[in-house]
Protein backbone atom coordinates (compact mmCIF):
# COMPACT_ATOMS: atom_id res chain seq x y z
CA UNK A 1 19.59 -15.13 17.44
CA UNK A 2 16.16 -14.95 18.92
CA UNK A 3 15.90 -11.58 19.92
CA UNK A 4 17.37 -10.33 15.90
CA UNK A 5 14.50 -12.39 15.22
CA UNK A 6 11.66 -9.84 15.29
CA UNK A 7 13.82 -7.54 13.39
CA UNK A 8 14.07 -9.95 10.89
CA UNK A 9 10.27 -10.75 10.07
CA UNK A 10 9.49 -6.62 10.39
CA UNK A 11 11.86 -6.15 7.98
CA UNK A 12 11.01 -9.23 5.68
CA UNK A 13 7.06 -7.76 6.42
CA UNK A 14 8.28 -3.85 5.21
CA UNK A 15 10.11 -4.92 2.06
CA UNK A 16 7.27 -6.73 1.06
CA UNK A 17 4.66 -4.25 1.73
CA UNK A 18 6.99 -2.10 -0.46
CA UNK A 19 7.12 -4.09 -2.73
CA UNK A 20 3.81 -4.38 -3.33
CA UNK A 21 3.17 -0.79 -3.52
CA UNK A 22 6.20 -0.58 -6.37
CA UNK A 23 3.71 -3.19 -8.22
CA UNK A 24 1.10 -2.00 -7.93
CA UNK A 25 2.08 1.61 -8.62
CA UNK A 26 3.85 0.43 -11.98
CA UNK A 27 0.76 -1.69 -13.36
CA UNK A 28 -1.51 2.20 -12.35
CA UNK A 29 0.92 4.10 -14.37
CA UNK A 30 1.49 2.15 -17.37
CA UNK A 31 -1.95 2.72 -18.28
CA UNK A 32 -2.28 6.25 -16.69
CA UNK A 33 -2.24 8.49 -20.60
CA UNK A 34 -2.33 12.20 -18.59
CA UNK A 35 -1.02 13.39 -15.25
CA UNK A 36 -2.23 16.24 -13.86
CA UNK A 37 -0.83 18.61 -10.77
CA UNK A 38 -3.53 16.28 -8.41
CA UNK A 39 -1.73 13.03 -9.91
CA UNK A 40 1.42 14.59 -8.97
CA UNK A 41 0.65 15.48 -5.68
CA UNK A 42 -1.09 12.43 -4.27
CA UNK A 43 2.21 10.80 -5.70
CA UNK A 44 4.27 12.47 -3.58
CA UNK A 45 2.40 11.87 -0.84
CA UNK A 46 1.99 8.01 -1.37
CA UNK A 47 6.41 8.41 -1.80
CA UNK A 48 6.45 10.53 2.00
CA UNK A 49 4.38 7.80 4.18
CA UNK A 50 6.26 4.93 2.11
CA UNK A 51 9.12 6.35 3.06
CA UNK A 52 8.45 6.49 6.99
CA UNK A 53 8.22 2.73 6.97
CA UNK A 54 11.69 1.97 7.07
CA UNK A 55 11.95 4.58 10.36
CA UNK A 56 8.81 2.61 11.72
CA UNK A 57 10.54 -0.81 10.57
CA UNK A 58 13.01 -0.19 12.88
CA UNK A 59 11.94 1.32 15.68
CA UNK A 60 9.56 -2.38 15.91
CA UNK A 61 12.36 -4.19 15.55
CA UNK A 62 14.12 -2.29 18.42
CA UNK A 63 10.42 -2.80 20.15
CA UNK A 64 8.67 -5.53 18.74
CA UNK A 65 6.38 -5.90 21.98
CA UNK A 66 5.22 -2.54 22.66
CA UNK A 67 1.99 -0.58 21.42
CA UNK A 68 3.39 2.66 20.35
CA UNK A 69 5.82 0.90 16.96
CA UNK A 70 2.84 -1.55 15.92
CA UNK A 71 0.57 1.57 16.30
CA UNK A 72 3.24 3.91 14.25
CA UNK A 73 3.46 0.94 11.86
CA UNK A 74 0.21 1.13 11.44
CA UNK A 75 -0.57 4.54 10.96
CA UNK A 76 2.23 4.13 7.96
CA UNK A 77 0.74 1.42 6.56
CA UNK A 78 -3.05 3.57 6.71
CA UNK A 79 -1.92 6.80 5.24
CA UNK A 80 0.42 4.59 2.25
CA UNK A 81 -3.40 2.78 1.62
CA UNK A 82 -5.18 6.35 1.88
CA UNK A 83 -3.08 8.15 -0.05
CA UNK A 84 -2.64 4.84 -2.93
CA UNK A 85 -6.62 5.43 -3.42
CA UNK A 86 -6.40 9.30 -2.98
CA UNK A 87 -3.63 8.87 -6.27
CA UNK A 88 -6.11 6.49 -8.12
CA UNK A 89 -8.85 8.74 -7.50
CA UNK A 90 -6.80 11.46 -8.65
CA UNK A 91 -5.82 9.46 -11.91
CA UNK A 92 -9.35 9.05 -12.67
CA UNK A 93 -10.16 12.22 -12.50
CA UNK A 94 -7.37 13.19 -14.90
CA UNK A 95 -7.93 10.42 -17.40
CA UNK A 96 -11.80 10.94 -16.83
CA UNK A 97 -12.05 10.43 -21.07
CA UNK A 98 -10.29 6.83 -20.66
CA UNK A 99 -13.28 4.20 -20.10
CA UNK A 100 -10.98 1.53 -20.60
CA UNK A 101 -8.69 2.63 -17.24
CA UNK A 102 -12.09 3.98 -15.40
CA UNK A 103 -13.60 0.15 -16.22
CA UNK A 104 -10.59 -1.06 -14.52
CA UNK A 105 -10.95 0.61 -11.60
CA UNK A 106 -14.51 0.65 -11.11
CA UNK A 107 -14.56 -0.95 -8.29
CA UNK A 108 -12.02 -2.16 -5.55
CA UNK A 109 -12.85 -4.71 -2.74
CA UNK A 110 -9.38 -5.14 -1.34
CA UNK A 111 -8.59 -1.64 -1.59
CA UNK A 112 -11.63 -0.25 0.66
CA UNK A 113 -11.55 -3.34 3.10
CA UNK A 114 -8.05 -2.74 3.84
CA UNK A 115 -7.65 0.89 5.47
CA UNK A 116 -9.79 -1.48 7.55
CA UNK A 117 -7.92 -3.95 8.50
CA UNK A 118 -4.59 -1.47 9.44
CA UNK A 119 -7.47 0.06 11.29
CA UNK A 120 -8.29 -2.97 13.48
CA UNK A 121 -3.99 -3.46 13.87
CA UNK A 122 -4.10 -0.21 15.29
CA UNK A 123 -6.68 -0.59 17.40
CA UNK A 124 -5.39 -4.64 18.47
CA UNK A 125 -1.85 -3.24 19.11
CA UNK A 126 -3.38 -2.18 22.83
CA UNK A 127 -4.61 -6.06 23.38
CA UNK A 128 -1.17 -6.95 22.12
CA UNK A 129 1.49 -5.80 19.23
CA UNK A 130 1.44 -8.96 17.92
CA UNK A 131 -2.30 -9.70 17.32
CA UNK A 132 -1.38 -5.84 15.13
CA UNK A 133 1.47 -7.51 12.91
CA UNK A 134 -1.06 -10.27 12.09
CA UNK A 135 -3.20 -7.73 10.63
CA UNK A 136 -0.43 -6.40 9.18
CA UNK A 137 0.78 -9.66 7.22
CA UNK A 138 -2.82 -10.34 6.27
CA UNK A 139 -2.99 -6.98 4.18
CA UNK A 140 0.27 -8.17 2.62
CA UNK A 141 -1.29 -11.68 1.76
CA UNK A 142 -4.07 -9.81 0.45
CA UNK A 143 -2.29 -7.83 -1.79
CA UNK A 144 0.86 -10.03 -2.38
CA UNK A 145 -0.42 -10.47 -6.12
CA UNK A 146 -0.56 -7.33 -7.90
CA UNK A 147 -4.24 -5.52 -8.93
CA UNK A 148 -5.32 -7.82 -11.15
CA UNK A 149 -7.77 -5.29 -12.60
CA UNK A 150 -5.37 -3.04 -13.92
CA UNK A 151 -2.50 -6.06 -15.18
CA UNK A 152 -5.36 -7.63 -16.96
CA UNK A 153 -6.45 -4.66 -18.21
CA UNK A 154 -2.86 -4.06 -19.75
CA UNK A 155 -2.75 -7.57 -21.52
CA UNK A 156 -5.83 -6.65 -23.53
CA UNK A 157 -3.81 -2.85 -24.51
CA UNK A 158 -1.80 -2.71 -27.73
CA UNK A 159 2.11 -1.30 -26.55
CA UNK A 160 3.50 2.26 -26.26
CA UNK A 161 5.91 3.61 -28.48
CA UNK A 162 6.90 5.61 -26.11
């Protein structure tokens, strides 16, 4: 049971990072009004490095202690942030005439602070992998509840007919 264990808590750490993404990406387009071929693209890109982490998910749970699957998880988990702000940005610039949604997401503490922190898991996975996860679990704690800025944001919007 102990050794399944680190397979357990990378996977329990995964489906909650996805989960937060699927949140997060549903509250940013239920307000986005136009998509453009930029919207689309950074989409797809966000969809390509979430859907590495189940490949990186397991190869730390086959490897929990070594450098190179807490760096790989990392390196996931900073192209999913980079692209997730490359998609906003892109969303802005689409929806450039919608002050409400550019209000919104004016500005975004715990989105530029935490390509930083994957950053420092990356670099902390040579001290040790685990001192990586911890950074790891901390950007999941900080973004466990969903961007407030855009949900509240959606309370104060009268519904779609659409």
């Amino acid at each position: 049971m102990a050794q399944r264990l680190p397979s357990l808590l990378i996977y329990i750490l995964s489906f909650t990072m996805i989960g937060i993404y699927w949140n997060n990406h549903h509250h940013l387009l239920r307000r986005t009004k136009t998509i453009s071929g930029g919207v689309m693209w950074s989409n797809l890109a966000l969809l390509f490095w979430l859907s590495l982490v189940p490949v990186v998910t397991e190869w730390v749970g086959q490897g929990a202690d070594s450098v190179f699957p807490a760096v790989a998880y990392g390196i996931v988990s900073l192209a999913s942030a980079v692209t997730y702000f490359v998609l906003v940005r892109a969303i802005l610039r689409a929806n450039h005439h919608d002050t409400a949604l550019s209000r919104a997401l004016g500005h975004d503490t715990k989105g530029a602070i935490s390509p930083f922190v994957s950053i420092l898991g990356i670099a902390l996975a040579f001290v040790s992998p685990y001192l990586s996860y911890a950074c790891y679990v901390l950007l999941s704690m900080m973004w466990i509840i969903p961007d407030r800025r855009l949900a509240r944001q959606h309370q104060h919007s009268p519904p779609s007919l659409s």
